[in-house]
PDB file of N, CA and C in Angstrom:
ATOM      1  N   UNK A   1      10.561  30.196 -41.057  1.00  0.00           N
ATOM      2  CA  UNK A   1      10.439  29.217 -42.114  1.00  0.00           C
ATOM      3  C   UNK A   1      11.786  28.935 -42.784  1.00  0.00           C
ATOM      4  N   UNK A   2      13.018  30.150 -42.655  1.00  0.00           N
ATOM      5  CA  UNK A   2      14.097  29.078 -43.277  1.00  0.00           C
ATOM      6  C   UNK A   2      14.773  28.571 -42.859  1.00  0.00           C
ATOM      7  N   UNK A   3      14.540  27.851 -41.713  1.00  0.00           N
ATOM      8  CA  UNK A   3      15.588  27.441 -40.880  1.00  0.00           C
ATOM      9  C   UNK A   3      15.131  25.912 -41.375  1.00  0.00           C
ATOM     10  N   UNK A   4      13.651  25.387 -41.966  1.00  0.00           N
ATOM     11  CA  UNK A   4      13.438  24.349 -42.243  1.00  0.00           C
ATOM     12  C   UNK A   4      13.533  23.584 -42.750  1.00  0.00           C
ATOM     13  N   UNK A   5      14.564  23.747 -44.153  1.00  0.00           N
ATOM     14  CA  UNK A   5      14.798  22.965 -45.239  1.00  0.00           C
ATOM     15  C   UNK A   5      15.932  22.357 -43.572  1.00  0.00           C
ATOM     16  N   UNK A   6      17.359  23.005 -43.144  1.00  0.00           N
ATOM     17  CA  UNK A   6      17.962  22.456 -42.476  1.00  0.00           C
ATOM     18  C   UNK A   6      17.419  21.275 -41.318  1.00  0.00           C
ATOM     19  N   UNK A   7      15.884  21.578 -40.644  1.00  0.00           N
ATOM     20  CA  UNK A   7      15.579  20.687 -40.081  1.00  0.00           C
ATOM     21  C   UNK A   7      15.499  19.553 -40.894  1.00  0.00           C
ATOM     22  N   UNK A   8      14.964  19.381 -42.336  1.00  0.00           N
ATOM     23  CA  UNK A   8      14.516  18.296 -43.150  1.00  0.00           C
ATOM     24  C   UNK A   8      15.801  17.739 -43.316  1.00  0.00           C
ATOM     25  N   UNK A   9      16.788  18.611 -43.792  1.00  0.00           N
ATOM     26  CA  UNK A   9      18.119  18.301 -43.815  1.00  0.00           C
ATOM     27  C   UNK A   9      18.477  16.924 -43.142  1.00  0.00           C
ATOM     28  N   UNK A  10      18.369  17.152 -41.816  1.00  0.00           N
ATOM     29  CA  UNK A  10      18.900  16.875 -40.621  1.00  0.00           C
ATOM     30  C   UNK A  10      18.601  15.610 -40.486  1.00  0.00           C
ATOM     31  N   UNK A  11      16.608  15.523 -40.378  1.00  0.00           N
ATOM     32  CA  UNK A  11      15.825  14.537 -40.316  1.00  0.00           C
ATOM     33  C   UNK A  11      16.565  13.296 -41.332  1.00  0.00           C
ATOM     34  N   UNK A  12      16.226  14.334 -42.468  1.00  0.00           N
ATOM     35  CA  UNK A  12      16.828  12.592 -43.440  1.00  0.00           C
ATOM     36  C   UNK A  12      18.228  12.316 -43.669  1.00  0.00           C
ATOM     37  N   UNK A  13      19.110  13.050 -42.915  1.00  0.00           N
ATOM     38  CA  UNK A  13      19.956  12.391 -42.494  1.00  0.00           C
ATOM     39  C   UNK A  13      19.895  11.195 -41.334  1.00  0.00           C
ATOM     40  N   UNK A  14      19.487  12.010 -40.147  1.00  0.00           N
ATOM     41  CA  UNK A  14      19.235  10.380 -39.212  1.00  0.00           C
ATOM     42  C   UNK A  14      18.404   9.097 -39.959  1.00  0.00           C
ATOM     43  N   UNK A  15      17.486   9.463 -41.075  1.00  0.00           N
ATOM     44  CA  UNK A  15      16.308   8.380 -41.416  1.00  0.00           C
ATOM     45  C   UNK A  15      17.596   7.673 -42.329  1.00  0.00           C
ATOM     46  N   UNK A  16      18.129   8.165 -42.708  1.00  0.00           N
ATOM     47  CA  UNK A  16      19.423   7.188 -43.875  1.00  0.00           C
ATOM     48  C   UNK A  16      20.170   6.363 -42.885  1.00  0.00           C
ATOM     49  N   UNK A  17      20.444   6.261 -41.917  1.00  0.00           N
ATOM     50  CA  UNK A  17      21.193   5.312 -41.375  1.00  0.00           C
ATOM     51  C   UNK A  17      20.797   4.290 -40.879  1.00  0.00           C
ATOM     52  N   UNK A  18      21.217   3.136 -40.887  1.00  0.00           N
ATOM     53  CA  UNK A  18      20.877   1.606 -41.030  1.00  0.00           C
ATOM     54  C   UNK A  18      20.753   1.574 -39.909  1.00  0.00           C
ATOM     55  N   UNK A  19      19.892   0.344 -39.117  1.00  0.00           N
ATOM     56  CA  UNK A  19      19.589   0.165 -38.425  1.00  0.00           C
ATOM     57  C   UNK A  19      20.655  -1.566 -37.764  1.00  0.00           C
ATOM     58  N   UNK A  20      20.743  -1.218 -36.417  1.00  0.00           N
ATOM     59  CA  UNK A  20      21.928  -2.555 -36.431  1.00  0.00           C
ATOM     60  C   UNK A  20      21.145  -2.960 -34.858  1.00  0.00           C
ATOM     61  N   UNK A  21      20.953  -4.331 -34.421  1.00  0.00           N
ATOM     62  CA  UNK A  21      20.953  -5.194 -33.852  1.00  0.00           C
ATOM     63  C   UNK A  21      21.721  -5.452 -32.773  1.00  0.00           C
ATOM     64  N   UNK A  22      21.486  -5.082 -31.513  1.00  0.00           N
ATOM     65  CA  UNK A  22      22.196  -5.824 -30.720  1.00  0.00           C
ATOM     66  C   UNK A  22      22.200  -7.319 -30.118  1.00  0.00           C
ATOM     67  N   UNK A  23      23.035  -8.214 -30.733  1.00  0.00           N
ATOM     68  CA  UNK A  23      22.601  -9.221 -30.405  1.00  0.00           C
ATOM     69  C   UNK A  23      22.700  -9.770 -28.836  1.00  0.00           C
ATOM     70  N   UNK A  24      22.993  -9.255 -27.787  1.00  0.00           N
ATOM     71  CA  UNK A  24      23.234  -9.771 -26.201  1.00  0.00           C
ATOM     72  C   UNK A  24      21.878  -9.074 -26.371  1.00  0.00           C
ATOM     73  N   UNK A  25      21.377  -8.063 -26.613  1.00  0.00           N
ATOM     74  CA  UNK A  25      20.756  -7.485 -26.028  1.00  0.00           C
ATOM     75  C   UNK A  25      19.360  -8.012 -26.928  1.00  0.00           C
ATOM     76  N   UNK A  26      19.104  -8.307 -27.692  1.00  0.00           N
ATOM     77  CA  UNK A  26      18.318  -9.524 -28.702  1.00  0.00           C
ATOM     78  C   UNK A  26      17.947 -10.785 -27.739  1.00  0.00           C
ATOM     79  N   UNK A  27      18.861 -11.243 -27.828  1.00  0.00           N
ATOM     80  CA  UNK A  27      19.397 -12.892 -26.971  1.00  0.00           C
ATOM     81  C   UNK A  27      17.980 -12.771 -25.310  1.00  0.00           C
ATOM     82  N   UNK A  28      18.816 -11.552 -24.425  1.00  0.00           N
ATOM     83  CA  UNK A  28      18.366 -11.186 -23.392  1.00  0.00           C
ATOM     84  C   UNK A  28      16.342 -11.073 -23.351  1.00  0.00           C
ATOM     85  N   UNK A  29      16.383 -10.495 -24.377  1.00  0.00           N
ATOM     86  CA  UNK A  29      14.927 -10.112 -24.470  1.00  0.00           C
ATOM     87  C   UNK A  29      14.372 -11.021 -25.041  1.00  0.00           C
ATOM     88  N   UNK A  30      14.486 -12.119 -26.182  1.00  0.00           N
ATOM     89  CA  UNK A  30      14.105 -13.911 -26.270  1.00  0.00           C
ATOM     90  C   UNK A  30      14.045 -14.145 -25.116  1.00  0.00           C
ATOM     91  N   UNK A  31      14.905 -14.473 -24.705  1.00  0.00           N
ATOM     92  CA  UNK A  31      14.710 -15.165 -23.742  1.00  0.00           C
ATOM     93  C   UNK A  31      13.806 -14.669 -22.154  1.00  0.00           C
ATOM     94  N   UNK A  32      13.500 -13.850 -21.976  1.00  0.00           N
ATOM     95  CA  UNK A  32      13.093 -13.138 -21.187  1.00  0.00           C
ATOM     96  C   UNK A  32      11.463 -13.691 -21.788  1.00  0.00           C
ATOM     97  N   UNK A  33      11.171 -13.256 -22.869  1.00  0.00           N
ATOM     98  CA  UNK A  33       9.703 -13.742 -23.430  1.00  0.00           C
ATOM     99  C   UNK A  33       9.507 -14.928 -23.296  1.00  0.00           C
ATOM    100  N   UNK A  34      10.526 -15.643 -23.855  1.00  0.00           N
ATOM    101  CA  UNK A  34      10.357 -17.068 -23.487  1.00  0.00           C
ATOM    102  C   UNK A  34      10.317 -17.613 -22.251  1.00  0.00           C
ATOM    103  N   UNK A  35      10.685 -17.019 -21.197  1.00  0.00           N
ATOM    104  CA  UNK A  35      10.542 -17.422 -19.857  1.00  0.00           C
ATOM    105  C   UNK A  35       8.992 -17.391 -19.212  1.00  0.00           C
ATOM    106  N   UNK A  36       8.474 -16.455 -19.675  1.00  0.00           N
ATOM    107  CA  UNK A  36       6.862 -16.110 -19.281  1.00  0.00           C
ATOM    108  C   UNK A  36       6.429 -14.668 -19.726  1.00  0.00           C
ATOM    109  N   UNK A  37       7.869 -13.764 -20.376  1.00  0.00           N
ATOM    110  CA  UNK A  37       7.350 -12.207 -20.162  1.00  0.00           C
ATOM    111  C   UNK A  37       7.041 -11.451 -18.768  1.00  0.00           C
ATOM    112  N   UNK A  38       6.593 -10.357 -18.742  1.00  0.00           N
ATOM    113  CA  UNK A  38       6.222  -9.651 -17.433  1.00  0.00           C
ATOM    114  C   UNK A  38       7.604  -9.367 -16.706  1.00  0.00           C
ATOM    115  N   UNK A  39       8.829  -8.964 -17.354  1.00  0.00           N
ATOM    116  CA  UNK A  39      10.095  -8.414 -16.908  1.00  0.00           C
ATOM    117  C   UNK A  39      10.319  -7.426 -17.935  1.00  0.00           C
ATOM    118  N   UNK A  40      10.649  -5.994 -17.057  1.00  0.00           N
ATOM    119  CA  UNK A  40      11.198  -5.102 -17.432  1.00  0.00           C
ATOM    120  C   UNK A  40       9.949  -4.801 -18.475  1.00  0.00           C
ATOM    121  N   UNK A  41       9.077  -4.315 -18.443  1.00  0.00           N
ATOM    122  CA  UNK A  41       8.188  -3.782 -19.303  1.00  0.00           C
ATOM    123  C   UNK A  41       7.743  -4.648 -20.647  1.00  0.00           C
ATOM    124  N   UNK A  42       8.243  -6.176 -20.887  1.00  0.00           N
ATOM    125  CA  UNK A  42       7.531  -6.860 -21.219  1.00  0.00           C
ATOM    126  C   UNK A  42       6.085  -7.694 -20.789  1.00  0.00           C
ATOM    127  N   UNK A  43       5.429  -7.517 -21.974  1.00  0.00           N
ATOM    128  CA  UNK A  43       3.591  -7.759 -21.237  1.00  0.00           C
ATOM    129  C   UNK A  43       3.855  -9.526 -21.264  1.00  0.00           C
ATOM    130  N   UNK A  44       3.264  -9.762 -20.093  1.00  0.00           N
ATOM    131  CA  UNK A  44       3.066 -11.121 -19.437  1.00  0.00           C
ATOM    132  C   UNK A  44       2.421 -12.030 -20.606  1.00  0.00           C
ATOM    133  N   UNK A  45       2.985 -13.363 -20.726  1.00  0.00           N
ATOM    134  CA  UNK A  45       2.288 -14.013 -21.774  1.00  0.00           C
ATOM    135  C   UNK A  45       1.135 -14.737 -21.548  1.00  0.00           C
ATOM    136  N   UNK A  46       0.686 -14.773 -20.475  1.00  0.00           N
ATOM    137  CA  UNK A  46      -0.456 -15.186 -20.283  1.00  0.00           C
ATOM    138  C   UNK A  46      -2.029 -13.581 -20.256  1.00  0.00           C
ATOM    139  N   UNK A  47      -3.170 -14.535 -20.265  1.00  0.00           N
ATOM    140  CA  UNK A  47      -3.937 -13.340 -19.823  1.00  0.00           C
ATOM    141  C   UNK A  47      -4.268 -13.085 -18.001  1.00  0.00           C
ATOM    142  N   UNK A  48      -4.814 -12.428 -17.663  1.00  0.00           N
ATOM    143  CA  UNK A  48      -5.389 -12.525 -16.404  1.00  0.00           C
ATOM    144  C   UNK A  48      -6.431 -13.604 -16.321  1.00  0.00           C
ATOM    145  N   UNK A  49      -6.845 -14.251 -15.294  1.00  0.00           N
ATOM    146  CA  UNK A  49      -7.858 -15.116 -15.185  1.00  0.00           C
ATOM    147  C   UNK A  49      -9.680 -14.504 -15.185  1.00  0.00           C
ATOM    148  N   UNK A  50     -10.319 -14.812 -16.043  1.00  0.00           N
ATOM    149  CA  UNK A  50     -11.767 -13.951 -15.362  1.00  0.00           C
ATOM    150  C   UNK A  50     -12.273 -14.246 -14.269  1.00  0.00           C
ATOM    151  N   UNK A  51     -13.023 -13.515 -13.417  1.00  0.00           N
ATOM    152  CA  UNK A  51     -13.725 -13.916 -12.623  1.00  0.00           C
ATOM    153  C   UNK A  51     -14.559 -14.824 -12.557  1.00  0.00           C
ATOM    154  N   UNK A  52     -15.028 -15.660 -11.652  1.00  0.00           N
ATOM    155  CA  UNK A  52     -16.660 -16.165 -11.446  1.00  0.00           C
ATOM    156  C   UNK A  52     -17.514 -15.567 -11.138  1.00  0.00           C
ATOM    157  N   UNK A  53     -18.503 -16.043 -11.616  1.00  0.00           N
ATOM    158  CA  UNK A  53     -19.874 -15.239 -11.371  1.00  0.00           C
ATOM    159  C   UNK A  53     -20.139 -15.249  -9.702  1.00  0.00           C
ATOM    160  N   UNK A  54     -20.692 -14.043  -9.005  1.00  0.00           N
ATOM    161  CA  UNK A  54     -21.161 -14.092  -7.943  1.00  0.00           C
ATOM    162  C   UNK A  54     -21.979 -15.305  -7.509  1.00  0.00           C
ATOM    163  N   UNK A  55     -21.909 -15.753  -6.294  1.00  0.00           N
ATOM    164  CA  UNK A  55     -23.405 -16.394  -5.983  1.00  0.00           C
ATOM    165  C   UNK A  55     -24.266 -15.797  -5.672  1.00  0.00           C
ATOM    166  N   UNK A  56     -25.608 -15.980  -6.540  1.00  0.00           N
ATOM    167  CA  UNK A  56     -26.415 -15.087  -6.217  1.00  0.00           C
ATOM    168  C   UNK A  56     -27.642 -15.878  -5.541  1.00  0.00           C
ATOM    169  N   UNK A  57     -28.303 -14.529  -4.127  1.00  0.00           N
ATOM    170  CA  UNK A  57     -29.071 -15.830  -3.497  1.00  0.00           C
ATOM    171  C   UNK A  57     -28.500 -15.860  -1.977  1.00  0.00           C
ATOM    172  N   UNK A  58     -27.424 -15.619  -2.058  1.00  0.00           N
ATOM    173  CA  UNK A  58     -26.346 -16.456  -1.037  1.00  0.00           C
ATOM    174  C   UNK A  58     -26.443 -15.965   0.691  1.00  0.00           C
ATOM    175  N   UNK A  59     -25.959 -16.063   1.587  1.00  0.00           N
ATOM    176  CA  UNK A  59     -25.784 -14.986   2.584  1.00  0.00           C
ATOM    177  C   UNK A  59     -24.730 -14.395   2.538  1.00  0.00           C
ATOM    178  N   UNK A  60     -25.443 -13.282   1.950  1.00  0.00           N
ATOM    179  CA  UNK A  60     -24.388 -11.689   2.064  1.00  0.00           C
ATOM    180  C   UNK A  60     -25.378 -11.012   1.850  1.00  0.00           C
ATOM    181  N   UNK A  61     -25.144  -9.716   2.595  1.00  0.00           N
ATOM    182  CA  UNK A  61     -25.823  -8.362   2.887  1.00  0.00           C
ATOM    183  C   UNK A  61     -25.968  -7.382   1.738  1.00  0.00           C
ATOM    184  N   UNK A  62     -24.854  -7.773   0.556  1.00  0.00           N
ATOM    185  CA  UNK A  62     -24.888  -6.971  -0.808  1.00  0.00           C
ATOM    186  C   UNK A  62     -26.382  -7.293  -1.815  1.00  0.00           C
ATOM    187  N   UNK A  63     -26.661  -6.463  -1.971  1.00  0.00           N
ATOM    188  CA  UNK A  63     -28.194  -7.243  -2.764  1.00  0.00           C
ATOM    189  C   UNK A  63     -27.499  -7.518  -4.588  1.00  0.00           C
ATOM    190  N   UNK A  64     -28.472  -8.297  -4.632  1.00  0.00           N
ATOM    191  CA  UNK A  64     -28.775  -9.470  -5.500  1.00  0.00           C
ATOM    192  C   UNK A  64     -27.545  -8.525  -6.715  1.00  0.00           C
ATOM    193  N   UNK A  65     -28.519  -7.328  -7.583  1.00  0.00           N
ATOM    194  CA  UNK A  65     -28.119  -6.536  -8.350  1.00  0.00           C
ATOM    195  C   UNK A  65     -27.255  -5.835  -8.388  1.00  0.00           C
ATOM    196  N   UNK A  66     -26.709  -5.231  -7.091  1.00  0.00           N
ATOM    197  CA  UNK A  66     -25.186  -4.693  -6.850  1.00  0.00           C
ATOM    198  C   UNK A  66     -24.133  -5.847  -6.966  1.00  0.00           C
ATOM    199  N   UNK A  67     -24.106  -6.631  -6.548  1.00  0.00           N
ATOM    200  CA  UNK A  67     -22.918  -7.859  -6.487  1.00  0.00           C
ATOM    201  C   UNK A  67     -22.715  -7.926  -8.333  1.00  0.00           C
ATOM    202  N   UNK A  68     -24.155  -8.138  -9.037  1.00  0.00           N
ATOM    203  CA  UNK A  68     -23.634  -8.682 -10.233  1.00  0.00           C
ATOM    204  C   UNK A  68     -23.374  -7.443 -10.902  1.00  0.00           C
ATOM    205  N   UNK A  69     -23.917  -6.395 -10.694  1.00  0.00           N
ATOM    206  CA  UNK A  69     -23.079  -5.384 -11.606  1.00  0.00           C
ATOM    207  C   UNK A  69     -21.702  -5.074 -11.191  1.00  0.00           C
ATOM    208  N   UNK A  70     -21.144  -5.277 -10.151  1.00  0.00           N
ATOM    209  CA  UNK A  70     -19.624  -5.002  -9.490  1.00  0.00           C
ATOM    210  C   UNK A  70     -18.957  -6.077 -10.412  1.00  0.00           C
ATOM    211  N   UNK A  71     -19.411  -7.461 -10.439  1.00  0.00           N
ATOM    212  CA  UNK A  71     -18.625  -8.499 -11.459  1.00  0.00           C
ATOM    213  C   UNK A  71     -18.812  -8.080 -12.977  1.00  0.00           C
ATOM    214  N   UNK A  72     -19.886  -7.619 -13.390  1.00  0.00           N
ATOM    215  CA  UNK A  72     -19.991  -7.079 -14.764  1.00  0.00           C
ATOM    216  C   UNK A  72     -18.933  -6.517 -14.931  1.00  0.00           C
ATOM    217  N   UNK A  73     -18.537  -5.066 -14.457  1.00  0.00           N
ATOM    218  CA  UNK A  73     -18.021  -4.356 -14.207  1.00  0.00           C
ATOM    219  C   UNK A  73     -16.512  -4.842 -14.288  1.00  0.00           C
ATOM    220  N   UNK A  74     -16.132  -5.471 -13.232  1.00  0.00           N
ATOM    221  CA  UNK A  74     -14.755  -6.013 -13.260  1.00  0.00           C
ATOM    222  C   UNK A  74     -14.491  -7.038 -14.323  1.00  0.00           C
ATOM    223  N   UNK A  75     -15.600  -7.898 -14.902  1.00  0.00           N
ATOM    224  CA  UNK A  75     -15.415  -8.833 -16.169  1.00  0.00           C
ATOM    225  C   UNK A  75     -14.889  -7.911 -17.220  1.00  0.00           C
ATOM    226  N   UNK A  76     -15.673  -6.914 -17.130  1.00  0.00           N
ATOM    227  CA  UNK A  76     -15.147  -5.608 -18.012  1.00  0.00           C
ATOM    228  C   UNK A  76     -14.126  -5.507 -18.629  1.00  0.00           C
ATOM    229  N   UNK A  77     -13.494  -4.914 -17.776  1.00  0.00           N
ATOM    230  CA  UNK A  77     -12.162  -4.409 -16.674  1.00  0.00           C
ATOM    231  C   UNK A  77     -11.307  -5.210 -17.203  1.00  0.00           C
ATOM    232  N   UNK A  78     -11.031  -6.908 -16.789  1.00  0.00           N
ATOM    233  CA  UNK A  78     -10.560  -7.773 -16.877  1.00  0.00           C
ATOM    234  C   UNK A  78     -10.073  -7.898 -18.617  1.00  0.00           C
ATOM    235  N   UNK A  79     -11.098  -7.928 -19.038  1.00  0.00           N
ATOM    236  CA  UNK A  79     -11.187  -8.440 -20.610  1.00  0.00           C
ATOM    237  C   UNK A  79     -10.477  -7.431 -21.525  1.00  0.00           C
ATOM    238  N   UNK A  80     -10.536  -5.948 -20.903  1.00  0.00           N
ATOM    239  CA  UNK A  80      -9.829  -4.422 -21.362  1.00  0.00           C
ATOM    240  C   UNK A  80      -8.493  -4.857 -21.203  1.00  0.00           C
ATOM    241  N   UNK A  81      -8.156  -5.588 -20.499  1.00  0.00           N
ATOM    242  CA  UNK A  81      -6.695  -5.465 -19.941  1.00  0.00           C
ATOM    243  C   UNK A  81      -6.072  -6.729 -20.954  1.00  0.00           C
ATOM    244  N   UNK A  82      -6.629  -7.795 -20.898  1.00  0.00           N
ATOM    245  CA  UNK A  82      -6.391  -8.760 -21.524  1.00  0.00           C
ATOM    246  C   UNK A  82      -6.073  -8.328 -23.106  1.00  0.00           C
ATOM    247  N   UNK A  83      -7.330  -7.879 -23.709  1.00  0.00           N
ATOM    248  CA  UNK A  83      -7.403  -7.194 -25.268  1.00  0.00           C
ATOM    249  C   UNK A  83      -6.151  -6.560 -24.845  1.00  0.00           C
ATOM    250  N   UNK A  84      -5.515  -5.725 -24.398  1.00  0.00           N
ATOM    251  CA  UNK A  84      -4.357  -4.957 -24.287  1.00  0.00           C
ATOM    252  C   UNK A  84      -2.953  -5.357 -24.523  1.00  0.00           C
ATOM    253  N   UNK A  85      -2.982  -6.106 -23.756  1.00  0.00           N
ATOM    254  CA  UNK A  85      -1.825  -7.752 -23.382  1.00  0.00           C
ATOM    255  C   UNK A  85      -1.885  -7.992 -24.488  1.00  0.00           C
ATOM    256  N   UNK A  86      -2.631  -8.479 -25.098  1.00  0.00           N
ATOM    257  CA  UNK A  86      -2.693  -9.368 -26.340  1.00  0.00           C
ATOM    258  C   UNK A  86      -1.952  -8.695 -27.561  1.00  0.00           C
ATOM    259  N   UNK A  87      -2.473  -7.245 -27.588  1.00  0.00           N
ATOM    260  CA  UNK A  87      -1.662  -6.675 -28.391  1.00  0.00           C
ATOM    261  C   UNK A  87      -0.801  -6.145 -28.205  1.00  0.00           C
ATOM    262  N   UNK A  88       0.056  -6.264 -27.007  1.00  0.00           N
ATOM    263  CA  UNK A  88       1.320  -5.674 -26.596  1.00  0.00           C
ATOM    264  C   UNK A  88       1.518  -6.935 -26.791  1.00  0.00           C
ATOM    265  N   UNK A  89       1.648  -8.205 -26.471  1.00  0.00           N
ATOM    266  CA  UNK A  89       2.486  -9.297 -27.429  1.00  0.00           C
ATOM    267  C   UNK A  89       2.561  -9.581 -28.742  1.00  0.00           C
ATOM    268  N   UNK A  90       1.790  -9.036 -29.028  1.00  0.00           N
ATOM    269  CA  UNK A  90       1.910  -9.060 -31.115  1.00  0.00           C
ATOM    270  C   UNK A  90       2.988  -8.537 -31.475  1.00  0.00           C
ATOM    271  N   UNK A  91       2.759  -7.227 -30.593  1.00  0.00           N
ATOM    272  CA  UNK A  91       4.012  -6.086 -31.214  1.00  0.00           C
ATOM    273  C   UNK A  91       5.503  -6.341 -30.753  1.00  0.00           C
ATOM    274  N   UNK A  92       5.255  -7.083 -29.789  1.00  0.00           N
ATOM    275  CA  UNK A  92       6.501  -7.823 -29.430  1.00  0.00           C
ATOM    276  C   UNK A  92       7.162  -8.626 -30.140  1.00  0.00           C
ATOM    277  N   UNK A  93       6.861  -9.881 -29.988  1.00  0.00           N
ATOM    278  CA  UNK A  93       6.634 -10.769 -31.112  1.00  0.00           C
ATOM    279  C   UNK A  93       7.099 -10.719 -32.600  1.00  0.00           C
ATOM    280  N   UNK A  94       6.531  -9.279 -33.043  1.00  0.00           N
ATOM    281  CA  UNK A  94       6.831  -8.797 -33.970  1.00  0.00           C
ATOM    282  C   UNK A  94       8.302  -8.362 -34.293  1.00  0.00           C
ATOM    283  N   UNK A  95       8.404  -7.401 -32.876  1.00  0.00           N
ATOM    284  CA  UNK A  95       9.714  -6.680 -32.820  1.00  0.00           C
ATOM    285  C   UNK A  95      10.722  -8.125 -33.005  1.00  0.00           C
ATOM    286  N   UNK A  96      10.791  -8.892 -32.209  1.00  0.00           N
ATOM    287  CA  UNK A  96      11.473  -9.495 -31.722  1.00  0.00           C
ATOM    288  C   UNK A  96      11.852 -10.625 -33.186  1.00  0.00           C
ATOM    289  N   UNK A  97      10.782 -10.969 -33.785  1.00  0.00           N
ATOM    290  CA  UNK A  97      11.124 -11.708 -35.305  1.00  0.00           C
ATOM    291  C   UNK A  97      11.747 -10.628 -36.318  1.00  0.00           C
TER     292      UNK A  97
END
């Protein structure tokens, strides 16, 4: 335990120093969003597309109820990923204003 005041020490020393901007490196990442996103670990500005509904009825060997729960399923899926996206561009967005 006394080694901890020095960790706190330490801590609010790094927390006191200002925070500075690189602007190439600012510039780079605008523009990168502005292009479409989806470079270098920026989330894509669009969403994924959803699926269509199965045809149901149709000729295929999958029955009726398996086909539409596999699209349930992936509508799912789809919409998880999207909600995700969405808020990895907020925070972007954010950063970036």
């Amino acid at each position: 335990m006394a080694t901890m005041p020095r960790v706190y020490d330490a801590l609010n020393v790094l927390g006191s120093q200002s925070w500075r901007i690189n602007p190439s490196v600012h510039e780079t990442m605008r523009r990168a969003w502005e292009g479409g996103g989806g470079l270098a670990d920026l989330p894509p500005r669009s969403d994924i597309a959803l699926p269509e509904p199965p045809v149901l009825g149709g000729h295929t060997d999958e029955p009726i109820k398996s086909a539409e729960a596999k699209w349930k399923r992936q509508l799912a899926r789809i919409k998880r990923w999207n909600s995700n996206r969405h808020s990895l561009r907020c925070d972007l967005t954010l950063k970036l204003a």
